[in-house]
Protein backbone atom coordinates (compact mmCIF):
# COMPACT_ATOMS: atom_id res chain seq x y z
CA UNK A 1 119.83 123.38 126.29
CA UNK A 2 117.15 125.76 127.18
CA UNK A 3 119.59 128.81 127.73
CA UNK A 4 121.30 129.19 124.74
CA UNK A 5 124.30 132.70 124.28
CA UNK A 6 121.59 133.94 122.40
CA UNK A 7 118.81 133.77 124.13
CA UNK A 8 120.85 135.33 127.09
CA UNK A 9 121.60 138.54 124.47
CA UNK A 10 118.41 139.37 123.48
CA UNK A 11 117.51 139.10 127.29
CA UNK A 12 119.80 141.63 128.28
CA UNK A 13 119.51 143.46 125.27
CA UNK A 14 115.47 144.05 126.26
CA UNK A 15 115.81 144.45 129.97
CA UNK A 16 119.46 146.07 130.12
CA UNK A 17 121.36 148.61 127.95
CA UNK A 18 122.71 146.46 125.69
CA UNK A 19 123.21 142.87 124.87
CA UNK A 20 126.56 143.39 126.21
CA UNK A 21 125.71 144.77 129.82
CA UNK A 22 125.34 141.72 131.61
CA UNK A 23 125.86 143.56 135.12
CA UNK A 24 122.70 145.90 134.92
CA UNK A 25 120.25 144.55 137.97
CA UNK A 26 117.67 144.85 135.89
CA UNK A 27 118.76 142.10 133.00
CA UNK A 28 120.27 139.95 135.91
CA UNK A 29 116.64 140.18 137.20
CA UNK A 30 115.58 139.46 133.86
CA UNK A 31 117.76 136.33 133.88
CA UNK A 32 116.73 134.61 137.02
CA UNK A 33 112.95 135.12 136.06
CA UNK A 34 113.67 133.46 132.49
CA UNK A 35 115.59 130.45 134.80
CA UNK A 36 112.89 130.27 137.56
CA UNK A 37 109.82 129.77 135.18
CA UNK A 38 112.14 126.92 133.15
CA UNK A 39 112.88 125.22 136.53
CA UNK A 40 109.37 125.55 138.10
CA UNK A 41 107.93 124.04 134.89
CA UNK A 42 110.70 121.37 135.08
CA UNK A 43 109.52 120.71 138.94
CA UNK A 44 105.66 120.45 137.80
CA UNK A 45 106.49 117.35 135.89
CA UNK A 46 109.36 115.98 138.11
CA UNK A 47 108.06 116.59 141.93
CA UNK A 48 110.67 114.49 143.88
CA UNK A 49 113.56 116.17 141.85
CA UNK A 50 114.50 118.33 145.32
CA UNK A 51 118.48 119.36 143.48
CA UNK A 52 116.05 121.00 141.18
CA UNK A 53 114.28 122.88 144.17
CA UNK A 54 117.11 123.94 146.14
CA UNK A 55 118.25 125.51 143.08
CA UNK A 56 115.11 127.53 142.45
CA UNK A 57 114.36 128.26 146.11
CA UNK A 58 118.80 129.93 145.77
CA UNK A 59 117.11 131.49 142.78
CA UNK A 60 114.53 133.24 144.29
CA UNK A 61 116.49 134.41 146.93
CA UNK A 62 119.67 136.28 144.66
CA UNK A 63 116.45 137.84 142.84
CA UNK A 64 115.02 139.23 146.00
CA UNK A 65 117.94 140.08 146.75
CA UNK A 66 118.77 141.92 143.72
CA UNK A 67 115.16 143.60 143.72
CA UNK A 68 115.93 144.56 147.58
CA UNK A 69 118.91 146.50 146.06
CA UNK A 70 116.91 148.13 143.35
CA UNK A 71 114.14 149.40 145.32
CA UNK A 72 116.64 150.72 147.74
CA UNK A 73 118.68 152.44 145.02
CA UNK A 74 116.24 153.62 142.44
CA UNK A 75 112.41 153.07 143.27
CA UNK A 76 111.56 153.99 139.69
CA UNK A 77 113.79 151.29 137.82
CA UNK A 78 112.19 148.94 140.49
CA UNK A 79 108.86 149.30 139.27
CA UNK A 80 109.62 149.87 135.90
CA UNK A 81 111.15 146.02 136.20
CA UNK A 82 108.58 144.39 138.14
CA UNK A 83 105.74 145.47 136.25
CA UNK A 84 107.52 144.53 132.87
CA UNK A 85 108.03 140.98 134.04
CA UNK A 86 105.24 140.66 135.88
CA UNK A 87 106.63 139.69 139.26
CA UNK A 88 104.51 139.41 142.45
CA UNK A 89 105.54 142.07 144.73
């Protein structure tokens, strides 16, 4: 499995407060990067898998989403995420 309970803590413990704060936006933004690259590279080598795509194209949208909310609550956090991850913007 690519996403292992460990992987997931040491992804919220670098983008959130700890490895236990699971609700910050910025390690849920965190998250859904880490699962878009894994299924885009999955969809490179498996074009006609189109479950797969939905699923990233949901993906994209709960992390725009989420990065709506951010830059509408704290510009600064915003940045500070998207330039750490190195998100088109």
């Amino acid at each position: 499995m690519y996403l292992t309970t460990e992987k997931k803590a040491e992804i919220f413990a670098k983008h959130g407060s700890s490895a236990q704060d699971t609700g910050s936006a910025e390690g849920q933004v965190a998250l859904f990067t880490f699962r878009i690259n894994h299924l885009t590279q999955h969809l490179k080598a498996n074009h006609k898998d189109f479950n797969t795509e939905r699923s990233l194209v949901k993906l994209v949208g709960k992390r725009k989403a989420l990065l709506d909310y951010l830059k509408k609550k704290d510009i600064n956090r915003y940045r500070a995420i998207i330039a750490e991850l190195g998100i088109r913007k």
